[in-house]
Protein backbone atom coordinates (compact mmCIF):
# COMPACT_ATOMS: atom_id res chain seq x y z
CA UNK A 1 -24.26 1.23 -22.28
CA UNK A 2 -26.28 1.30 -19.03
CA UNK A 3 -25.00 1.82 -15.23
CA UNK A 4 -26.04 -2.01 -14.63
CA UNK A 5 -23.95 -3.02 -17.86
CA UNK A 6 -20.71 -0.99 -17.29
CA UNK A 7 -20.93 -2.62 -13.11
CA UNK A 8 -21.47 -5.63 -15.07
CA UNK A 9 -18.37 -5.47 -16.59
CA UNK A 10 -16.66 -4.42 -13.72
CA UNK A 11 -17.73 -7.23 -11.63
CA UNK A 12 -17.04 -9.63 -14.55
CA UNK A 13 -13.40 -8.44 -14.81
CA UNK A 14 -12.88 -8.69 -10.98
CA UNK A 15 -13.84 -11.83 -10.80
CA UNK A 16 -12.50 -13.42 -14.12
CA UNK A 17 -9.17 -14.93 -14.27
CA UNK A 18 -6.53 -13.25 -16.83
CA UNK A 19 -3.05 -15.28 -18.36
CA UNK A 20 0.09 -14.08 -16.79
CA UNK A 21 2.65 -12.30 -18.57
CA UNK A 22 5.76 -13.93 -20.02
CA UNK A 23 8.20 -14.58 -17.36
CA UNK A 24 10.54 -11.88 -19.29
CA UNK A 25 7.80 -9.23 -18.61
CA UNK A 26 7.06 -10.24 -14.90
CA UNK A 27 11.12 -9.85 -14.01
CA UNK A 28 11.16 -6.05 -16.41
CA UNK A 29 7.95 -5.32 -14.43
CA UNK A 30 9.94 -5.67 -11.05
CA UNK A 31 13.50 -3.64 -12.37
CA UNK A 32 11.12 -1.06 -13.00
CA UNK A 33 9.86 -0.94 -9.72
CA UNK A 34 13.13 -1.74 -8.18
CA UNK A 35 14.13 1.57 -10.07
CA UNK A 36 11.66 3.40 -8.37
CA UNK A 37 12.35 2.72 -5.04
CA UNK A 38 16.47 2.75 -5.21
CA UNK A 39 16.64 6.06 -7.54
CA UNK A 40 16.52 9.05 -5.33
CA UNK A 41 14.78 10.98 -7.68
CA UNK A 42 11.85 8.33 -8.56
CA UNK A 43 11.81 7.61 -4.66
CA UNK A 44 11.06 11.47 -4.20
CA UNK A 45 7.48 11.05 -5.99
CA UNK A 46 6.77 7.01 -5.97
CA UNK A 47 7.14 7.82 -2.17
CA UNK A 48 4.02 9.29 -1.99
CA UNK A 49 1.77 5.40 -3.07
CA UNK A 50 3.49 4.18 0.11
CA UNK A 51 2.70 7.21 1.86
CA UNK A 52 -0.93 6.55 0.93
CA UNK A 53 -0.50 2.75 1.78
CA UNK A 54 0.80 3.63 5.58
CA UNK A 55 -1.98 6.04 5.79
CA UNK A 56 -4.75 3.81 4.81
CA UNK A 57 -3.64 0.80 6.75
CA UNK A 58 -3.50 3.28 9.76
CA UNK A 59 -7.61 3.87 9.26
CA UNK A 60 -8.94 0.32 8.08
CA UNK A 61 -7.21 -0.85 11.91
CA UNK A 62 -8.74 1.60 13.51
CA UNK A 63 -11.95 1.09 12.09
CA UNK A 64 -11.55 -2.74 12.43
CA UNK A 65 -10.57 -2.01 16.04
CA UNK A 66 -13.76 -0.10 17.02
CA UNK A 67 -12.13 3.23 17.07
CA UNK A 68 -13.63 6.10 14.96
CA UNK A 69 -11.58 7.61 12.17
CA UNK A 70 -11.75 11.43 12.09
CA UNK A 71 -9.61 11.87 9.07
CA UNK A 72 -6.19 11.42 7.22
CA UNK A 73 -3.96 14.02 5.40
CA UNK A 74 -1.07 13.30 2.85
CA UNK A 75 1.55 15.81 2.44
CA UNK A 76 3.91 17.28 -0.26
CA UNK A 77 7.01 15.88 1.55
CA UNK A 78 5.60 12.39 1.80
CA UNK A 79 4.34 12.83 5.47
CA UNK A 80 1.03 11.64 6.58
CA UNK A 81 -1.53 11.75 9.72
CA UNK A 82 -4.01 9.74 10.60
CA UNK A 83 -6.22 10.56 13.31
CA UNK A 84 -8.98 8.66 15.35
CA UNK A 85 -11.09 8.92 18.34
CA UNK A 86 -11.10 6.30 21.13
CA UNK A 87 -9.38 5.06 23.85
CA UNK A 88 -5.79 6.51 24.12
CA UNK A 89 -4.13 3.11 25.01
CA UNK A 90 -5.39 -0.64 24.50
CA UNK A 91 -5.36 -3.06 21.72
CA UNK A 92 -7.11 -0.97 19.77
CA UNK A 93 -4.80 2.33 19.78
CA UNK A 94 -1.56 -0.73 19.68
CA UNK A 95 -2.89 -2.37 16.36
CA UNK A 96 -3.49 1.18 14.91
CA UNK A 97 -0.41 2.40 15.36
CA UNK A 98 0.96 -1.21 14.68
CA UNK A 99 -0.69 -1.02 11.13
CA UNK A 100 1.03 1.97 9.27
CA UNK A 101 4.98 0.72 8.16
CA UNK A 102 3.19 -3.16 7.87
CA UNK A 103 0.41 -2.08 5.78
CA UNK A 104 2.40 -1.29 1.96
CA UNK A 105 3.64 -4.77 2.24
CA UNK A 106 0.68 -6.58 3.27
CA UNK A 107 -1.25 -4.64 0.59
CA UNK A 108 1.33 -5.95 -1.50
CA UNK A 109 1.04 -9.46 -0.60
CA UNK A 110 -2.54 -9.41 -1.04
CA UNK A 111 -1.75 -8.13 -4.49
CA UNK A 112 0.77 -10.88 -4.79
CA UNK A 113 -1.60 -13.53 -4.33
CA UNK A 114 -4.21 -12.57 -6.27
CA UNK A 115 -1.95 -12.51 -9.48
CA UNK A 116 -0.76 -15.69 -8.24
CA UNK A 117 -4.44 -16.88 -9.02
CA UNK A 118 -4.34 -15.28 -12.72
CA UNK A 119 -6.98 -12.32 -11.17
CA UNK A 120 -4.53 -9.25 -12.66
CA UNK A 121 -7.60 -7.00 -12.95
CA UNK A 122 -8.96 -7.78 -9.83
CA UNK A 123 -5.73 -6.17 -8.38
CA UNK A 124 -6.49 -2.86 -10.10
CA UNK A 125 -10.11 -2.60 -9.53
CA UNK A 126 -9.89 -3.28 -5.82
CA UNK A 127 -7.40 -0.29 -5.85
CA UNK A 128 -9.59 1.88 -7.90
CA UNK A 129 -12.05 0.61 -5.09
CA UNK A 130 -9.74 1.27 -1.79
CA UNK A 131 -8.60 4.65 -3.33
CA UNK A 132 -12.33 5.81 -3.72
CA UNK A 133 -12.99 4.73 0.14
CA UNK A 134 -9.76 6.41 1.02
CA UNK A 135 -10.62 9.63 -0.82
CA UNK A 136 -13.61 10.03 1.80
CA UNK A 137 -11.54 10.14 4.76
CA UNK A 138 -9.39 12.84 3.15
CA UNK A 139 -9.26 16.19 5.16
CA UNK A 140 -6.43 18.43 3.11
CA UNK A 141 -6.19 19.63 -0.23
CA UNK A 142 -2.90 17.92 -1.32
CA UNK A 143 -4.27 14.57 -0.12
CA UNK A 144 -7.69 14.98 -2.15
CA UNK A 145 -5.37 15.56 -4.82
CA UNK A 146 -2.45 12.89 -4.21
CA UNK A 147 -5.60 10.38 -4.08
CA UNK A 148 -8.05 11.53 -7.22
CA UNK A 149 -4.61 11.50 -9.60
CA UNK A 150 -3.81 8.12 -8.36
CA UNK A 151 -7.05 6.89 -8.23
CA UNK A 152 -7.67 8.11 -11.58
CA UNK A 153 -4.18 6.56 -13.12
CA UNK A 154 -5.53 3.27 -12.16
CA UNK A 155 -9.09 3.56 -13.45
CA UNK A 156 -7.79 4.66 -16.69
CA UNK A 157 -5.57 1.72 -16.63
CA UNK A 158 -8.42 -0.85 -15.87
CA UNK A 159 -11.14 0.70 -18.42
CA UNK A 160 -9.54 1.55 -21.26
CA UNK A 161 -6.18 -0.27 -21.41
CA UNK A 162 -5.39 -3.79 -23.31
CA UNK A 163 -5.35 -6.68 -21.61
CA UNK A 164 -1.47 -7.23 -21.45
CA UNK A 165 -0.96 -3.37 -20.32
CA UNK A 166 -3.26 -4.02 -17.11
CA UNK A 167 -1.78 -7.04 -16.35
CA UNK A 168 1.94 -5.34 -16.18
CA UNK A 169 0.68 -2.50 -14.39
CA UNK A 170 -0.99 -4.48 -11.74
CA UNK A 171 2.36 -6.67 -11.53
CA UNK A 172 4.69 -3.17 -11.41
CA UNK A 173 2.39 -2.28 -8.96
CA UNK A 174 2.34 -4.96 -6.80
CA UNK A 175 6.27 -5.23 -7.05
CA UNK A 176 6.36 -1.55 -5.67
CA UNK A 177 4.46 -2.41 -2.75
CA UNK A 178 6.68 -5.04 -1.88
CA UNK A 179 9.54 -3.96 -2.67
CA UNK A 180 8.85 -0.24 -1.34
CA UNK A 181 7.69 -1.45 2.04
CA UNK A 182 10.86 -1.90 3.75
CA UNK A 183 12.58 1.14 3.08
CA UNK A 184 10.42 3.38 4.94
CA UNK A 185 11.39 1.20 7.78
CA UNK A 186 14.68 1.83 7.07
CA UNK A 187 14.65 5.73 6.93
CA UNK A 188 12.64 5.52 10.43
CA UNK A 189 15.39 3.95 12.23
CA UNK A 190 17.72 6.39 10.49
CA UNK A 191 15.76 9.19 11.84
CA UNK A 192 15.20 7.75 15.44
CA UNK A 193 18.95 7.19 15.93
CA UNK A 194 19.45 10.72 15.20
CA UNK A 195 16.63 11.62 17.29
CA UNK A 196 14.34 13.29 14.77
CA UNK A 197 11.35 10.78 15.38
CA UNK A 198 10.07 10.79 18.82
CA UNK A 199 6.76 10.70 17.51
CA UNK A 200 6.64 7.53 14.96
CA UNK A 201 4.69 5.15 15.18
CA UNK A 202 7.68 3.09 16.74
CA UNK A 203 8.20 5.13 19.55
CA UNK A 204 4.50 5.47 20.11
CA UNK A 205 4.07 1.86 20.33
CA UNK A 206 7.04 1.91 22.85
CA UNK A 207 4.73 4.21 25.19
CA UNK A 208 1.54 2.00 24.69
CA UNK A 209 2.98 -1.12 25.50
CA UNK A 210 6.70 -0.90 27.25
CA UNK A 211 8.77 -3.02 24.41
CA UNK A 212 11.45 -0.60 23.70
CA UNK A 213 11.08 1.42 19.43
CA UNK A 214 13.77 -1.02 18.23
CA UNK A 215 12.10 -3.90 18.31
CA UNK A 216 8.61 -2.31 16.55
CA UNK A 217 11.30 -0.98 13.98
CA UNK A 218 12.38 -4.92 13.93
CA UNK A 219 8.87 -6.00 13.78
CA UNK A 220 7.93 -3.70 10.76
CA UNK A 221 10.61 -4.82 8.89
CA UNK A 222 10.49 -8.43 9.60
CA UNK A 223 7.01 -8.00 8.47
CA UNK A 224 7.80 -6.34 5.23
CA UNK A 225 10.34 -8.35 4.11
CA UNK A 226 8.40 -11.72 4.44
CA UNK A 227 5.84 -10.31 2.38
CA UNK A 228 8.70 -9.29 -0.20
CA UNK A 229 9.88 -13.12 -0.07
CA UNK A 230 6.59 -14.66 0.00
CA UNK A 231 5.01 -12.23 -2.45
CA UNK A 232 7.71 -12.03 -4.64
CA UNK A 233 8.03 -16.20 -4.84
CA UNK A 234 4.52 -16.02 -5.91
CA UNK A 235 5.04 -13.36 -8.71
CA UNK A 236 7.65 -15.45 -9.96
CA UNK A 237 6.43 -18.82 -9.83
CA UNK A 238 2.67 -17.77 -11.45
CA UNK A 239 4.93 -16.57 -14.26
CA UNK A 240 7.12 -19.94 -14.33
């Protein structure tokens, strides 16, 4: 099989339109990621897909905003840095920081919605797709690594697997996302009320533009929990 076949096939598959799983399946895919998240010892390791989220969304804005990205490292204890060049306040260096704890949910939603329209392999190839981009920008060994396994996972997945096995993994995957996004915002506040954060994102949007951290810690999770409620009512009723 040629290059042009195999993108062929690719394309075909992004673009084609897959059943949904039985309702039964959709609501196991999400206990398993509920699992995940709530089980301290799953949320040790699955920790590290949001950290990769955050970090990501932190680059596309500031690449979106003009400003140039310089790199992003992942490390073992699920911290991240993301670091661009440009102007050290202004819209630009607000939606940047602004992007990081909304980013796992949106990706989510976006994930959401395109099951919602029966495109289940879509979902996994645009991953395989934002995890290659991602990879570029990596400037640390653990983050080359914490990238290539993961993008690798979901390659497998979407090239080899059955039909019915991709479309639960890109519904437990999408579940994660939204379900995973808030809790980060969660363990930030945690940390900032026993002052161990002065640095996060919502205390460095509290320098750039004067609102005090609590309410970017109450924007960030207003944000990911509508995308758990919208994204998760469109999970659901696909499956209905």
């Amino acid at each position: 099989m040629s290059l042009l076949d195999d993108l062929g096939r690719v394309w075909g598959d992004a673009v084609g339109t897959q059943p949904p799983p039985e309702p039964a399946w959709v609501w196991a895919t999400g206990a398993v990621a509920l699992a995940l998240v709530v089980l301290p010892t799953t949320w040790r390791v699955s920790r590290h897909v949001v950290t990769i989220a955050h970090e990501g969304a932190h680059g596309v804005a500031a690449l979106l905003s003009g400003r140039r990205l310089s790199g992003i490292r992942l490390h073992s204890d699920t911290s991240g840095l993301t670091v661009s060049r440009g102007r050290p306040t202004g819209p630009g260096m607000v939606a940047t920081a602004a992007a990081g704890y909304a980013g796992p949910g949106l990706l989510g939603l976006g994930a959401a919605w395109l099951l919602h329209e029966r495109h289940a392999l879509a979902v996994l190839w645009l991953a395989v797709l934002l995890l290659g981009l991602l990879l570029l920008q990596i400037r640390n060994f653990y983050g080359l690594y914490a990238v290539l396994v993961a993008g690798v996972a979901v390659f497998v997945v979407s090239w080899w697997a059955s039909a019915q096995a991709q479309s639960l993994v890109a519904y437990a995957g999408t579940w994660f996302l939204l379900l995973a996004a808030p809790r980060p915002v969660l363990e930030l506040q945690g940390e900032r009320r026993r002052g161990r954060a002065r640095s996060s994102d919502a205390d460095t949007l509290a320098r750039l533009t004067g609102l005090p951290g609590l309410v970017w810690v109450g924007f960030f999770l207003a944000v990911t929990l509508g995308c758990l409620v919208l994204g998760a009512g469109w999970l659901v009723g696909r499956a209905a």
